[in-house]
N, C-alpha and C. Protein backbone atom coordinates (compact mmCIF):
# COMPACT_ATOMS: atom_id res chain seq x y z
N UNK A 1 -15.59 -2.07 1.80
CA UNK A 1 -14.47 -1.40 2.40
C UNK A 1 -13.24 -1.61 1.54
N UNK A 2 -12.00 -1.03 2.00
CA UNK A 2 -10.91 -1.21 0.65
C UNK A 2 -9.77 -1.12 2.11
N UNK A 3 -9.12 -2.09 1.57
CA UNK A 3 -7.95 -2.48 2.05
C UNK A 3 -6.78 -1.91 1.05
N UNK A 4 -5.28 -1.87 1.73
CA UNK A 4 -4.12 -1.01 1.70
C UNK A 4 -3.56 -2.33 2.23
N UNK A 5 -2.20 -3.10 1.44
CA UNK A 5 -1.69 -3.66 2.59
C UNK A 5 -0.42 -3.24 2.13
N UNK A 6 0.72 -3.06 3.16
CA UNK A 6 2.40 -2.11 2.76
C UNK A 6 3.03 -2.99 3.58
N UNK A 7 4.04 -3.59 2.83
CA UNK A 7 5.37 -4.06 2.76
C UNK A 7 6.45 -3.91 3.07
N UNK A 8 6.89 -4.33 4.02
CA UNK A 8 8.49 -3.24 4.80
C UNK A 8 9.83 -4.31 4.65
N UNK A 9 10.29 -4.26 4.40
CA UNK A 9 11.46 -4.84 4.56
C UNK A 9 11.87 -5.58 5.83
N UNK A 10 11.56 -5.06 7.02
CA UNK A 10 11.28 -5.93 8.14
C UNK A 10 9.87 -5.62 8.86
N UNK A 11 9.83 -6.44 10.46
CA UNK A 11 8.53 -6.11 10.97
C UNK A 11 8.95 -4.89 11.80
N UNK A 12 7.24 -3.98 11.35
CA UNK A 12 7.24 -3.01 12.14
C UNK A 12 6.01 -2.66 13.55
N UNK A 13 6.15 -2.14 14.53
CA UNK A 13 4.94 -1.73 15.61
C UNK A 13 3.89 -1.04 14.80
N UNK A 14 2.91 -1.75 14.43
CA UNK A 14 1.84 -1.42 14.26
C UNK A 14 0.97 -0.61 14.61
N UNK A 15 1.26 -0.27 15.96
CA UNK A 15 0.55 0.26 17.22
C UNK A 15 1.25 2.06 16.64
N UNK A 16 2.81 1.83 16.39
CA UNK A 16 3.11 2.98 16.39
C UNK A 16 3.09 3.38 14.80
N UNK A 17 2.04 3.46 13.94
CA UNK A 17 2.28 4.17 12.59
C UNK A 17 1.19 5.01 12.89
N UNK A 18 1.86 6.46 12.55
CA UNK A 18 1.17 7.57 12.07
C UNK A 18 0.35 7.49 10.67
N UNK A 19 -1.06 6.86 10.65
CA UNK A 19 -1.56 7.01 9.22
C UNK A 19 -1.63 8.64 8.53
N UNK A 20 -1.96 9.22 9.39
CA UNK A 20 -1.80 10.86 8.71
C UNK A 20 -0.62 11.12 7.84
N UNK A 21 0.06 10.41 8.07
CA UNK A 21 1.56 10.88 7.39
C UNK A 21 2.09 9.60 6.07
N UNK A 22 0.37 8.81 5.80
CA UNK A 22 0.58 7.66 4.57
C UNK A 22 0.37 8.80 4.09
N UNK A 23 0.48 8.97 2.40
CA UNK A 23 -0.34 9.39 1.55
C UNK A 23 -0.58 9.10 0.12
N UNK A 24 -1.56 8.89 -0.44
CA UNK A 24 -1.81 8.38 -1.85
C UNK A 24 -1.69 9.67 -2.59
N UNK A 25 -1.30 9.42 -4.04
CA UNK A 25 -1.03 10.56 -4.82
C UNK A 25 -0.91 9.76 -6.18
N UNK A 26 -1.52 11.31 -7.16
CA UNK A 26 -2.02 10.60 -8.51
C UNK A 26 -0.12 10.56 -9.63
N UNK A 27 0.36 11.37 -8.95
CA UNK A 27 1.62 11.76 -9.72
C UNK A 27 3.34 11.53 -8.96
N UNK A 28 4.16 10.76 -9.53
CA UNK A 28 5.30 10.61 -9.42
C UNK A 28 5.85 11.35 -8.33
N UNK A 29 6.02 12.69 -8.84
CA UNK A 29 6.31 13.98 -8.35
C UNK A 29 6.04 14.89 -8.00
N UNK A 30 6.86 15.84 -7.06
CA UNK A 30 6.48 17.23 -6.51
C UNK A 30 6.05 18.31 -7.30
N UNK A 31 5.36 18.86 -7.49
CA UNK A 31 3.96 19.18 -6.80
C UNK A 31 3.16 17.77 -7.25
N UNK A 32 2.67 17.40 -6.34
CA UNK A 32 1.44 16.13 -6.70
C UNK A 32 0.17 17.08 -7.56
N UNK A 33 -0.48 16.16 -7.99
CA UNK A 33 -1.94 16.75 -8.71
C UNK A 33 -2.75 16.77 -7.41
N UNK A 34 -3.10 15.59 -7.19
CA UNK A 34 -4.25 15.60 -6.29
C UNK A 34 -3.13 14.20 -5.03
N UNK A 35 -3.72 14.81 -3.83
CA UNK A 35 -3.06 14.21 -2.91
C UNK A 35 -4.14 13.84 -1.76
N UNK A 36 -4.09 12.49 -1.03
CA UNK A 36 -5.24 11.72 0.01
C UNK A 36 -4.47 11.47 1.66
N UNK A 37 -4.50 12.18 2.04
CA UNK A 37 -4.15 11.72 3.71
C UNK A 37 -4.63 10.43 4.28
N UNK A 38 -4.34 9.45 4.65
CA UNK A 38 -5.28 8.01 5.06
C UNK A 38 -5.06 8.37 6.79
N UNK A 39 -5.38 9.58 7.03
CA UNK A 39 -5.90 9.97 8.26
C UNK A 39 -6.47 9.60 8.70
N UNK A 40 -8.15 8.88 8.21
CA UNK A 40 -9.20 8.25 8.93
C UNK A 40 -8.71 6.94 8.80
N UNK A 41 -7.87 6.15 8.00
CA UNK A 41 -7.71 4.81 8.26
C UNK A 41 -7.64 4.04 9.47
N UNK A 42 -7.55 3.00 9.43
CA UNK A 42 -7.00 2.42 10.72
C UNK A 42 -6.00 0.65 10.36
N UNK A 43 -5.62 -0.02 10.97
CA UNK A 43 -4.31 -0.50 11.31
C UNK A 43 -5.35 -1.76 11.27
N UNK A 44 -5.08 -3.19 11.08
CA UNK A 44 -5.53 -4.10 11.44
C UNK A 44 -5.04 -5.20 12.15
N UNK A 45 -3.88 -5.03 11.93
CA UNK A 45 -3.07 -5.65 13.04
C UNK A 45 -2.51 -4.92 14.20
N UNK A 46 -2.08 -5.66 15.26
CA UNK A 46 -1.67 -5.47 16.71
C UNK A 46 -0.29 -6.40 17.05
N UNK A 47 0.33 -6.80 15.56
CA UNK A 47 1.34 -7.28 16.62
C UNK A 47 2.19 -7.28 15.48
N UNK A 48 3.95 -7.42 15.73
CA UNK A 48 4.55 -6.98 14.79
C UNK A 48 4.50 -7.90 13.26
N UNK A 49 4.83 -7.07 12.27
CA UNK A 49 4.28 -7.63 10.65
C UNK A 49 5.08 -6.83 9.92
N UNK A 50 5.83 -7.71 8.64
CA UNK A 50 6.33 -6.82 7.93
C UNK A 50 5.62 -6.21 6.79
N UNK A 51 4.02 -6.95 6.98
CA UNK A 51 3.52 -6.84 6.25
C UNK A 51 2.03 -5.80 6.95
N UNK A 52 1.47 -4.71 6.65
CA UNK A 52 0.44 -4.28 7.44
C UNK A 52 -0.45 -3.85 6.76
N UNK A 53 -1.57 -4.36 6.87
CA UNK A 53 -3.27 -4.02 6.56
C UNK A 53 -3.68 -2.77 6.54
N UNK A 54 -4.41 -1.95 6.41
CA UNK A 54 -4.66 -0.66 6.46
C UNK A 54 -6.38 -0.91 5.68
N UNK A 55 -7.02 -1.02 6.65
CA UNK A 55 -8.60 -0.24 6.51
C UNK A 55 -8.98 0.87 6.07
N UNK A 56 -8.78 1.29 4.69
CA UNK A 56 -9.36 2.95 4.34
C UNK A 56 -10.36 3.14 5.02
N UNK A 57 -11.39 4.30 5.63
CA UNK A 57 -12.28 4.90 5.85
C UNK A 57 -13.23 5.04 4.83
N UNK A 58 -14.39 5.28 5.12
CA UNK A 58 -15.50 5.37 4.14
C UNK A 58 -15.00 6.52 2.60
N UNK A 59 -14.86 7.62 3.28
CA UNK A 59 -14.56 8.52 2.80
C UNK A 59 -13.27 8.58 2.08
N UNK A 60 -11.99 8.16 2.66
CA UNK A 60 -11.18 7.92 1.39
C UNK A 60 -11.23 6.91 0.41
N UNK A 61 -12.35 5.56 0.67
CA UNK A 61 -12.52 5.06 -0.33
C UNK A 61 -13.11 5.57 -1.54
N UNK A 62 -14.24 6.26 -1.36
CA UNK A 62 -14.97 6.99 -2.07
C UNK A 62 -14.10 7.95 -2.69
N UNK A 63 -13.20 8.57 -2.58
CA UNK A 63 -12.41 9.58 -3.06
C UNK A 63 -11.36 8.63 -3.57
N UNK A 64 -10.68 7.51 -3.46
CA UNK A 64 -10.56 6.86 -4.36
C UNK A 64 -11.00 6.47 -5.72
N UNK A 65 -12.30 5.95 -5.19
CA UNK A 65 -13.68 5.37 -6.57
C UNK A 65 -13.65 6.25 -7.48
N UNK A 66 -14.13 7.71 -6.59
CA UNK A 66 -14.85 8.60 -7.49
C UNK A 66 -13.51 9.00 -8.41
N UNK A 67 -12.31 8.82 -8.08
CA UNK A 67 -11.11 9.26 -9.32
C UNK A 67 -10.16 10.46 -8.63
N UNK A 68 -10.49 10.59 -7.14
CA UNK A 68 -9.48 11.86 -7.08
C UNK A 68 -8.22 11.24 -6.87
N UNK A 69 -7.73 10.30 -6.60
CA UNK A 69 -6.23 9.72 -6.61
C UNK A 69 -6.15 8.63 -8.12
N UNK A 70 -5.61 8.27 -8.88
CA UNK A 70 -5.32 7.42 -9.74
C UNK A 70 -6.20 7.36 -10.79
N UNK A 71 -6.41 8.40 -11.34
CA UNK A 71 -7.53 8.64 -12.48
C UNK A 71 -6.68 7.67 -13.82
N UNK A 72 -5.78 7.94 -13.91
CA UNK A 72 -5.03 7.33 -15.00
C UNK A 72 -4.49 5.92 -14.61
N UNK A 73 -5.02 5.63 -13.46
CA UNK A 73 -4.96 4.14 -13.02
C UNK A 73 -3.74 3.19 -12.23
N UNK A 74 -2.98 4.33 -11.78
CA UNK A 74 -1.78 4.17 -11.38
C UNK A 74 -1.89 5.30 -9.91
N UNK A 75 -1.20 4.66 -8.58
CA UNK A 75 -1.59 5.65 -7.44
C UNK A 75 0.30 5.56 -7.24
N UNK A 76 0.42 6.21 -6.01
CA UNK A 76 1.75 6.51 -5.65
C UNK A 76 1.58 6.47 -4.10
N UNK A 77 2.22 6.02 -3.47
CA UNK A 77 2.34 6.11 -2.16
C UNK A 77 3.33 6.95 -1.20
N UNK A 78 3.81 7.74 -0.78
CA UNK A 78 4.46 8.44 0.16
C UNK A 78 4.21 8.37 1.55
N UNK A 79 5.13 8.23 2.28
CA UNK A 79 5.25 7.84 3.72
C UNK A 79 6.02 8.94 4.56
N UNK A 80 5.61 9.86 5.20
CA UNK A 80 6.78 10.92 5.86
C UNK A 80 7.67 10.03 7.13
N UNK A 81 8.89 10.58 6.98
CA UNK A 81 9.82 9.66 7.85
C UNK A 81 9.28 9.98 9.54
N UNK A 82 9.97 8.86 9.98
CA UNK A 82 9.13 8.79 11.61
C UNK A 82 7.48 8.32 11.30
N UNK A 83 7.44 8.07 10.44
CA UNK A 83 5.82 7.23 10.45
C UNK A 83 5.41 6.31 11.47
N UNK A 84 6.57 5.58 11.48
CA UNK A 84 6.39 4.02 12.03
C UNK A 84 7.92 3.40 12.52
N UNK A 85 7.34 3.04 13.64
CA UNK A 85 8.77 2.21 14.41
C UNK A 85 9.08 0.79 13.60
N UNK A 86 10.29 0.52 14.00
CA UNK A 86 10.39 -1.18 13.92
C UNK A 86 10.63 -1.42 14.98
N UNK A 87 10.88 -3.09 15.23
CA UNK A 87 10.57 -3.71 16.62
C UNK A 87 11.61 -3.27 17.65
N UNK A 88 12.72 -2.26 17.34
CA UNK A 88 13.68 -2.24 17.87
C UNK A 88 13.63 -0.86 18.52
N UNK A 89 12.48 0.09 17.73
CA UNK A 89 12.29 1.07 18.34
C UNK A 89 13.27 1.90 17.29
N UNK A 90 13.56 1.77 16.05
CA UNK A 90 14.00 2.72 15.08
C UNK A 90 13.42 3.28 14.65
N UNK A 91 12.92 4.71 13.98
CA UNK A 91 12.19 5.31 13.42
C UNK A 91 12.63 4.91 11.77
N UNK A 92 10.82 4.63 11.02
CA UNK A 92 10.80 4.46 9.39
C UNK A 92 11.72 6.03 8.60
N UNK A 93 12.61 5.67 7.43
CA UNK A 93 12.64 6.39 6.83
C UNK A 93 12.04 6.99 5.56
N UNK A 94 12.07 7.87 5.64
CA UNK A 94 10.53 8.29 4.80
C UNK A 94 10.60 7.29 3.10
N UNK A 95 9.70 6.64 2.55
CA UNK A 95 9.28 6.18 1.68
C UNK A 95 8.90 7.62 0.36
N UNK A 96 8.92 7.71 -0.75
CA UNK A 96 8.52 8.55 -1.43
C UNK A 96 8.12 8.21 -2.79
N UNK A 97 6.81 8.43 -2.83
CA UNK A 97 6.31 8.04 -3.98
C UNK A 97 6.41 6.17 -4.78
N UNK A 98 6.13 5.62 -3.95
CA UNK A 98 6.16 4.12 -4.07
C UNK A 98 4.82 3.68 -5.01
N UNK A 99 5.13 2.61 -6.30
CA UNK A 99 4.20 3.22 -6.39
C UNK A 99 3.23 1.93 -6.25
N UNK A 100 2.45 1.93 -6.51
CA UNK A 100 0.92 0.93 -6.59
C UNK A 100 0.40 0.36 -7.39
N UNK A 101 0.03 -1.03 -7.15
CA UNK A 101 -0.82 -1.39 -8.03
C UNK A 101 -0.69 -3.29 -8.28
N UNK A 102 -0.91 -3.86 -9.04
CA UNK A 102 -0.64 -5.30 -8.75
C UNK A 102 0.66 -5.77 -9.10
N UNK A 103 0.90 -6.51 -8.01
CA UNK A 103 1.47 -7.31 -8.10
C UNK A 103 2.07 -8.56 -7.73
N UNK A 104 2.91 -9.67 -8.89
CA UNK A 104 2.87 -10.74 -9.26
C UNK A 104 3.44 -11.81 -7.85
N UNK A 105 2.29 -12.49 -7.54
CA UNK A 105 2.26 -13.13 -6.08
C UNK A 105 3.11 -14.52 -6.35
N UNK A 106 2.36 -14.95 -7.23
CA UNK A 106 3.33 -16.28 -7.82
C UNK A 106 2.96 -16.56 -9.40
N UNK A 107 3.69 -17.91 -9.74
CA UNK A 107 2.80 -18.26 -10.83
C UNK A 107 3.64 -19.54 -11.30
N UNK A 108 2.77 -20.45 -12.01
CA UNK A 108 2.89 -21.77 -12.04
C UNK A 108 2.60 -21.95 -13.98
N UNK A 109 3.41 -23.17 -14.24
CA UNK A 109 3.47 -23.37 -15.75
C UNK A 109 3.21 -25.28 -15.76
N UNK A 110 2.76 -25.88 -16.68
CA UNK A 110 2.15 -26.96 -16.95
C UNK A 110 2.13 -27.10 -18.46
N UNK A 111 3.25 -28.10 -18.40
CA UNK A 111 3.78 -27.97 -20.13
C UNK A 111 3.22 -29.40 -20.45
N UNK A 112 1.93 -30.35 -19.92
CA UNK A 112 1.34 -31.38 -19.89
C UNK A 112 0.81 -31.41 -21.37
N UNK A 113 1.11 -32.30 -22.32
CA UNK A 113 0.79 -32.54 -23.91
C UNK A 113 -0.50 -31.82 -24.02
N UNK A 114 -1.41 -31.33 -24.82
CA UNK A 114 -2.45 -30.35 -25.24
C UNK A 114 -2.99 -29.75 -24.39
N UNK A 115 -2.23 -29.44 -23.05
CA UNK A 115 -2.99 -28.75 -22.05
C UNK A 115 -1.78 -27.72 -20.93
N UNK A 116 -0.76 -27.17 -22.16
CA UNK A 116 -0.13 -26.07 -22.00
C UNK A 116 -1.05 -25.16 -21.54
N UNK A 117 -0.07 -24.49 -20.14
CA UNK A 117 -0.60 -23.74 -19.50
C UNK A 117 0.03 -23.14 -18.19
N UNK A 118 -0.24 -21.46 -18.50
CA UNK A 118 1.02 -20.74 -17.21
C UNK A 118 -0.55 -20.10 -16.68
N UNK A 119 -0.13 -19.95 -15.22
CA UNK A 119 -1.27 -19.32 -14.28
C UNK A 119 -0.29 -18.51 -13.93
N UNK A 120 -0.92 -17.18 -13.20
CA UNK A 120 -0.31 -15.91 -13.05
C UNK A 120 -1.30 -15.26 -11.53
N UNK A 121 -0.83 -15.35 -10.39
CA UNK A 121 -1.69 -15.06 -9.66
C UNK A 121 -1.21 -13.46 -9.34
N UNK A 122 -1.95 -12.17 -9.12
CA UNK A 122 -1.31 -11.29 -8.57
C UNK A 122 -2.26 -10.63 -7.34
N UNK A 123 -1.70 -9.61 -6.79
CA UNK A 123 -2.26 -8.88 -5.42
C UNK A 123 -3.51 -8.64 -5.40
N UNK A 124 -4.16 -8.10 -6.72
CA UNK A 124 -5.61 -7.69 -7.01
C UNK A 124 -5.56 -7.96 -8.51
């Protein structure tokens, strides 16, 4: 299965995001090339997170794999506004073209005599 996890600036109702209105896309800009609705997804959490999980569906993973979003290895994310509440009951403003891919979680350096050494952990 393939996990999605999106990042908000604060926590949002989980309960209330419209996945139809995520969307992955291979290009920056309007007109997209090829564009993925995460319509069949689903939510993995139930309680507020600024951080939220997202379960692709069989089928948009596969349309992932097979290359119809990020052939050149880079995806884009777009969010239509009113997606998703925050805890206060504000509506999200739309996100556009965000884009994807790893990144740098932490990382640690060890300048110990012949056993120099930086670790680099990232998202994937």
């Amino acid at each position: 299965y393939g996990k999605l996890t999106v990042h908000f600036s604060e926590p949002v109702d989980p309960t209330s995001m419209t996945l139809a209105n995520f969307k992955l896309t291979d290009t920056a800009s309007s007109p997209y090339g090829q564009e993925l609705s995460l319509s069949s997804s689903t939510v993995v959490l139930t309680s507020a997170s600024s951080s939220v999980e997202i379960t692709l569906s069989g089928g948009e993973l596969s349309a992932l794999q097979g290359g119809l979003i990020g052939t050149s290895g880079v995806s884009f994310l777009s969010i239509a506004s009113g997606s998703a509440r925050d805890m206060t009951g504000n509506l999200l403003s739309a996100i556009d073209h965000q884009m994807i891919g790893p990144v740098l979680e932490y990382s640690t350096m060890s300048m110990e005599n012949g056993r120099e050494r930086i670790s680099m952990i990232f998202s994937e």
